[in-house]
Protein backbone atom coordinates (compact mmCIF):
# COMPACT_ATOMS: atom_id res chain seq x y z
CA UNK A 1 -30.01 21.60 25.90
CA UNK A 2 -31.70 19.60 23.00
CA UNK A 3 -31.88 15.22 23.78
CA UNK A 4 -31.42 13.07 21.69
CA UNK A 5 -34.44 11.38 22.21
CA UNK A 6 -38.19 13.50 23.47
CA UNK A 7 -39.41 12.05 26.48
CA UNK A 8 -35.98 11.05 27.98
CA UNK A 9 -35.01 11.85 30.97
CA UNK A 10 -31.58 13.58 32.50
CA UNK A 11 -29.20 11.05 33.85
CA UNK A 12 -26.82 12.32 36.93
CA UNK A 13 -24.18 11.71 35.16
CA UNK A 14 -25.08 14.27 32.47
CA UNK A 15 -26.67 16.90 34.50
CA UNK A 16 -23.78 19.38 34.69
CA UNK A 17 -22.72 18.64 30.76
CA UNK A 18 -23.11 22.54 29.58
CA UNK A 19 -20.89 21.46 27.06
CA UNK A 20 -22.74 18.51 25.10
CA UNK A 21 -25.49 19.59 22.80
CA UNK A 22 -27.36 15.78 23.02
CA UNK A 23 -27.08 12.60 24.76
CA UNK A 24 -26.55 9.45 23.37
CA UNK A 25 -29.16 6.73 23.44
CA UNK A 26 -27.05 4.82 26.24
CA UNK A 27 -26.50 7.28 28.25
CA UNK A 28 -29.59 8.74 29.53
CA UNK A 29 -32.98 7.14 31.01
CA UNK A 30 -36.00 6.86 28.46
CA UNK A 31 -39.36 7.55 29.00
CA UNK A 32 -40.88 4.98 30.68
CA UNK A 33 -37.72 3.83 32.08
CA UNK A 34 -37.83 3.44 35.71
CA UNK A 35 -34.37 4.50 37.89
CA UNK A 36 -34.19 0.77 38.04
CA UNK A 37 -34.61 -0.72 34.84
CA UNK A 38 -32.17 1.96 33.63
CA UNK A 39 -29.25 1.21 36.66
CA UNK A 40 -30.16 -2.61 35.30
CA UNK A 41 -29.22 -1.50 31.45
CA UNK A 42 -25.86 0.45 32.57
CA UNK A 43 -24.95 -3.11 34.45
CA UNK A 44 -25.72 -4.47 31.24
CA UNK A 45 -24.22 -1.84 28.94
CA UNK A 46 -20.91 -2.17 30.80
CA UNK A 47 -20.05 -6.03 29.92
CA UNK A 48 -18.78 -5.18 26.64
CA UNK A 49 -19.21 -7.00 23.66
CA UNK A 50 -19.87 -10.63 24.98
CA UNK A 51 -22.60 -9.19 27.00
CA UNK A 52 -25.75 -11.49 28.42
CA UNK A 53 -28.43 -10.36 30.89
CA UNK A 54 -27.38 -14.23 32.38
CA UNK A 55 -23.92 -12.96 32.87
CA UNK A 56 -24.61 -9.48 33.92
CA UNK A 57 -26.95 -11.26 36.84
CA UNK A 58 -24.09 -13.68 37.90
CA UNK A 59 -21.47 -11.53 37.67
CA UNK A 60 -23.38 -8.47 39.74
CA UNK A 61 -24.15 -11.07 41.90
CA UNK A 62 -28.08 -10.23 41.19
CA UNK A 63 -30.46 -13.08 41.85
CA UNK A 64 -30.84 -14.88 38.77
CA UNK A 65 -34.66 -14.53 39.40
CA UNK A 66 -34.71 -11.16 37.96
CA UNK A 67 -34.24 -12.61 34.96
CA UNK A 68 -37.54 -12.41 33.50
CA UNK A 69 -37.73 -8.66 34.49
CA UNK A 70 -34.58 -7.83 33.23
CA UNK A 71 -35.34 -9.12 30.03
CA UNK A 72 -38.90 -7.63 29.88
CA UNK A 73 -36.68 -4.21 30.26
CA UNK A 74 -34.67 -5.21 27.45
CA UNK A 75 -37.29 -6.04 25.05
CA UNK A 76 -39.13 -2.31 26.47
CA UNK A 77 -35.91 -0.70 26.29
CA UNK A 78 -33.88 -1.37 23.45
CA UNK A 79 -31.05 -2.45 25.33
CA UNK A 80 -29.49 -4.34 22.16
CA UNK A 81 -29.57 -1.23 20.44
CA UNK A 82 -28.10 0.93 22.58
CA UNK A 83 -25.65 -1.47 23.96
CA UNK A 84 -24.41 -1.72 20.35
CA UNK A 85 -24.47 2.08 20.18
CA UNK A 86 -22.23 2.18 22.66
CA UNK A 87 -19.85 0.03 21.91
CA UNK A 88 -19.62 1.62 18.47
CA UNK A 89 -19.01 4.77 20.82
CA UNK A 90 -16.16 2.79 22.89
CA UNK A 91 -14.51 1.74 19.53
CA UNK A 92 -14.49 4.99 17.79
CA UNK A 93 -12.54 6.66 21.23
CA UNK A 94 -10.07 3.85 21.31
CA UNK A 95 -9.55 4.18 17.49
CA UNK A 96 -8.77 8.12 18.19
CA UNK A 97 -6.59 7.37 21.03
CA UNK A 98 -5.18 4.66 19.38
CA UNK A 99 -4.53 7.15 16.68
CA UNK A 100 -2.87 10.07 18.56
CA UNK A 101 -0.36 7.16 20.73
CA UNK A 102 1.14 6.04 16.93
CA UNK A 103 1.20 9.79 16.36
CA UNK A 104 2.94 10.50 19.43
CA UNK A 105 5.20 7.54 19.08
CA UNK A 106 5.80 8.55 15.45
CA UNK A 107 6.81 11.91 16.20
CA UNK A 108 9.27 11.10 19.51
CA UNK A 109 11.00 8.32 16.85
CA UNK A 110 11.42 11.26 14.53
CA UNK A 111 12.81 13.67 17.36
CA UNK A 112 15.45 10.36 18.07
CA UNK A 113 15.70 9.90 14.67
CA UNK A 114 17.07 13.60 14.11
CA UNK A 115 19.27 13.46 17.03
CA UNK A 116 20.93 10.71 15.43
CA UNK A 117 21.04 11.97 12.22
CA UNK A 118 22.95 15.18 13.48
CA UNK A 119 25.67 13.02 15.80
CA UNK A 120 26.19 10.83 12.51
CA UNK A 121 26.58 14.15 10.37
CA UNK A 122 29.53 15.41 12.60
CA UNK A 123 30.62 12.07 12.63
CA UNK A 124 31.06 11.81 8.53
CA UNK A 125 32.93 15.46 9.03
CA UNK A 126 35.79 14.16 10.97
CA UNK A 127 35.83 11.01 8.52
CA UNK A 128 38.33 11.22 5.79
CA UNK A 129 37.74 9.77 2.83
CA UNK A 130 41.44 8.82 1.79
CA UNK A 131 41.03 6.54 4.79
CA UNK A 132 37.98 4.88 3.76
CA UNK A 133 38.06 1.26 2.20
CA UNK A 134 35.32 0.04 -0.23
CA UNK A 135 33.76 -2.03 2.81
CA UNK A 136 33.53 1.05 5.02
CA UNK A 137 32.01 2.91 2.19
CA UNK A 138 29.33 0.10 1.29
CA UNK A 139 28.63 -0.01 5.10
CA UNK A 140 27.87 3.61 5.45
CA UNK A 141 25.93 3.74 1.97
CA UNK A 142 23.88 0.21 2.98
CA UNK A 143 23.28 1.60 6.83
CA UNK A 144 22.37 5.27 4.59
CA UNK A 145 19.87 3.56 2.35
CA UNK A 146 18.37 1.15 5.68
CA UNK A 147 17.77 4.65 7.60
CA UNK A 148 15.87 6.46 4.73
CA UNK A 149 13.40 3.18 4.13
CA UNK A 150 12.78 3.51 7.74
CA UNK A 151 12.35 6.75 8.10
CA UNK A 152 10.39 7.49 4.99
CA UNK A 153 8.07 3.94 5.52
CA UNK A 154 9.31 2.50 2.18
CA UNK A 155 10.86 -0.52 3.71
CA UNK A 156 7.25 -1.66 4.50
CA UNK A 157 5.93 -1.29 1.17
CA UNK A 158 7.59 -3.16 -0.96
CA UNK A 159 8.87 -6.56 0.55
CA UNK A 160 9.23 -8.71 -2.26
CA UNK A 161 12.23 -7.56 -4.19
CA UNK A 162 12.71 -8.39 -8.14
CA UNK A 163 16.82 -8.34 -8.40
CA UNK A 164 19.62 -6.57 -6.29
CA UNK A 165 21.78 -3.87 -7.31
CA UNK A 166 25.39 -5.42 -7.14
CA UNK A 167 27.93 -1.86 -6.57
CA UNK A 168 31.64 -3.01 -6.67
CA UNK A 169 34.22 -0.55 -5.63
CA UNK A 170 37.89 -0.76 -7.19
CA UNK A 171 40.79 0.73 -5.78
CA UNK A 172 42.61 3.14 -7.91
CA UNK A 173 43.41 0.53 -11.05
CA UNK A 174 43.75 1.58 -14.86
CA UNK A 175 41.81 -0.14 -17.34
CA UNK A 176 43.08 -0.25 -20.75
C-alpha cells in the first residue's frame, strides 16, 4: 500500500483499508507526530469549519494550558492544511450525496409522475368530446401545458414572460 506522504505512519483507523491505494493528509499520523499530538489534530480536525485550538480545548474539556503545546503541534504539523483538506473532503461527499438524494427524488417524482399520467390517459378515454365546453377544454389544455413545464424543467427557465397567447373557443357559429 503506497502513502500519501513517506515517513507517515498507519493510523488504526486505516489499518485494515485493503481497498484504498493512499491516505489522505488528515487521516494518518506524520512523521514526527507523536500518538498525542495526532489524537490532539483529529479533536481539532473534527470542529468543522469554525474550528480554533481555543474551542477545541473548551469544548473537549482539555485544560486550556495545553494551549501552547497544541499550537506548537499545529505550527509542526500542518494542521491548517490538512484541516482544510479535509473539509474540502467533507464537502465533496456531501455534494455527491447531495447529488444522488435530487437524483433519487427526481426519479420517484417521475415514477408518480407516470402513474398519473396513465390514470389521466384512461381518464380522457371515457371523456367525450361532444360533452366538453370551451372551459373544460382550456382547463385540460392549461393543466396539459402546466404538467409538461414541470416535468420537462421549462417552467424554471424562463420566468419572465413577454405576452400571453389569448385561445378563444366558439361554439359551432357561421361566419359570413
Amino acid at each position: 500500500m503506497e502513502l500519501a506522504d513517506e515517513g507517515a505512519v498507519m493510523t488504526s483507523a486505516n489499518v485494515n483499508s485493503e481497498l484504498k491505494p493512499r491516505w489522505e493528509i488528515w487521516e494518518k499520523r506524520l512523521n514526527g507526530e507523536s500518538p498525542k499530538a495526532f489524537k490532539a489534530f483529529c479533536l481539532f480536525r473534527s470542529m468543522g469549519y469554525k474550528r480554533s485550538i481555543k474551542a477545541c480545548l473548551e469544548l473537549n474539556g482539555i485544560d486550556q494550558s495545553k494551549y501552547g503545546s497544541w499550537a506548537r503541534y499545529a505550527r509542526l504539523f500542518n494542521w491548517r492544511k490538512r484541516a482544510a483538506a479535509y473539509d474540502e473532503h467533507i464537502a465533496r461527499q456531501t455534494e455527491k450525496e447531495l447529488l444522488a438524494e435530487r437524483v433519487e427524488r427526481k426519479k420517484r417524482q417521475m415514477e408518480m409522475l407516470n402513474g398519473f399520467d396513465e390514470l389521466v390517459g384512461k381518464r380522457l378515454k371515457t371523456l367525450k368530446p361532444e360533452e366538453l365546453n370551451a372551459d373544460g377544454a382550456m382547463d385540460l389544455l392549461e393543466r396539459s401545458a402546466k404538467l409538461d413545464s414541470f416535468i420537462t424543467g421549462s417552467d424554471k427557465e424562463n420566468k419572465a414572460v413577454q405576452g400571453e397567447l389569448n385561445i378563444s373557443f366558439v361554439d359551432s357559429q357561421e361566419y359570413n
